[in-house]
C-alpha atoms as a PDB file:
ATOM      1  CA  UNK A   1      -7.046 -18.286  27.455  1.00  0.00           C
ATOM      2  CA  UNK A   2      -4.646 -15.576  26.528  1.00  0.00           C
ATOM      3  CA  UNK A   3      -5.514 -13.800  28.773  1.00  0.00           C
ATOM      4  CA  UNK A   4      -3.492 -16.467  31.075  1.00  0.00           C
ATOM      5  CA  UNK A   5      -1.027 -16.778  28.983  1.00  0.00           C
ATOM      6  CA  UNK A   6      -0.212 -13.281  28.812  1.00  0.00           C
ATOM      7  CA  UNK A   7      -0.166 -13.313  32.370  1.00  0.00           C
ATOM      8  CA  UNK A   8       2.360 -16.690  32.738  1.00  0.00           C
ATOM      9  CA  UNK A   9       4.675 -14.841  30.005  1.00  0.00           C
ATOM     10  CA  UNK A  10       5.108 -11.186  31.647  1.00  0.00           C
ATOM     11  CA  UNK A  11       5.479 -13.272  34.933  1.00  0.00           C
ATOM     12  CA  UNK A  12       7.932 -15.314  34.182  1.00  0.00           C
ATOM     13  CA  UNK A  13       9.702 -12.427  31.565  1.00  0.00           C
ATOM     14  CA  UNK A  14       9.940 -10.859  35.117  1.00  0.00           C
ATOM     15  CA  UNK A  15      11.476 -13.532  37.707  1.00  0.00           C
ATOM     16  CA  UNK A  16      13.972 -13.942  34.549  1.00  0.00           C
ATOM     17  CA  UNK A  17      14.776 -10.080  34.053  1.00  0.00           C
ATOM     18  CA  UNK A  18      14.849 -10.357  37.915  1.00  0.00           C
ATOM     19  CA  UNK A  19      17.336 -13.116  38.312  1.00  0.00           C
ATOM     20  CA  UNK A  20      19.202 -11.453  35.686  1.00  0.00           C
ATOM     21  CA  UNK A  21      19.787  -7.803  37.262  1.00  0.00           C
ATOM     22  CA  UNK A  22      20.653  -9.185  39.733  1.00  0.00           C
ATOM     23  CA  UNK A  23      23.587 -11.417  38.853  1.00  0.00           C
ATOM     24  CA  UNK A  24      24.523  -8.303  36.828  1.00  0.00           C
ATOM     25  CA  UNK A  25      24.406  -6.471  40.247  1.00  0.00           C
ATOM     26  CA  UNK A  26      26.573  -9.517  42.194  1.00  0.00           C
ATOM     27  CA  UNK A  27      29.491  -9.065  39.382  1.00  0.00           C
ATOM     28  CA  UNK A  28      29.530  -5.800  39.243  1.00  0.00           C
ATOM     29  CA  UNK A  29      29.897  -5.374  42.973  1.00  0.00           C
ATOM     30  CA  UNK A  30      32.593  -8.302  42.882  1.00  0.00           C
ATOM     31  CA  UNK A  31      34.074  -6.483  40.092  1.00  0.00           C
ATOM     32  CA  UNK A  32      34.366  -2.861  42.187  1.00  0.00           C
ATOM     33  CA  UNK A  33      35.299  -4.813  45.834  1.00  0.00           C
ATOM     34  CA  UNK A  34      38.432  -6.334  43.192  1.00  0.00           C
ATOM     35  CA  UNK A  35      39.471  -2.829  41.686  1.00  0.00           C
ATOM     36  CA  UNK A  36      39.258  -1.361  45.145  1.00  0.00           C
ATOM     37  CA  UNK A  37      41.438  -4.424  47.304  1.00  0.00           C
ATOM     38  CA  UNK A  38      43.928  -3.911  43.825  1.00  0.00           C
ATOM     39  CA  UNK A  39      44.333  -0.151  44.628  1.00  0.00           C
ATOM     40  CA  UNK A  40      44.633  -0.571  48.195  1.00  0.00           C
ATOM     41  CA  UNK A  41      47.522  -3.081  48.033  1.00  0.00           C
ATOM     42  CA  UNK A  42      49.302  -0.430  45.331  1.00  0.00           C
ATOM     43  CA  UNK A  43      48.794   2.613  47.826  1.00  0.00           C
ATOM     44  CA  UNK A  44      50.056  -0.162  50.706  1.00  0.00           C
ATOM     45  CA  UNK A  45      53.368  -0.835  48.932  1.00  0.00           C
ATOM     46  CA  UNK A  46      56.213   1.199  50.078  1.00  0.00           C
ATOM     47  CA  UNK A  47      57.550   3.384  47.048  1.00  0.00           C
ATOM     48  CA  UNK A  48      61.056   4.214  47.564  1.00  0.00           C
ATOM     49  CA  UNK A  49      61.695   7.123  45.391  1.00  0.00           C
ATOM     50  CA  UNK A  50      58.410   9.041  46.737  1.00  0.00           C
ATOM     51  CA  UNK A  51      60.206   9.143  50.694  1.00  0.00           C
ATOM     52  CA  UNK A  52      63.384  10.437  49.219  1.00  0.00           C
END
């Protein structure tokens, strides 16, 4: 019997750690695709005093 249980705890313990990593994964990736469109759009802007 524990045995079984054992077995139903590190299985679930591991779908959870699972679905955990990765939603970590999803906003950290959301979180780099942001910082890179915000430096794009700063290199994109036209910057008077560098053409002078």
């Amino acid at each position: 019997m524990q045995e079984i249980e054992r077995f139903f705890s590190n299985f679930f313990s591991g779908i959870i750690n699972r679905f955990k990593y990765s939603a970590m994964d999803a906003a950290d990736r959301k979180m780099r695709e942001t910082i890179d469109e915000q430096v794009e759009q700063r290199r994109q802007k036209p910057k008077p005093k560098d053409e002078e």
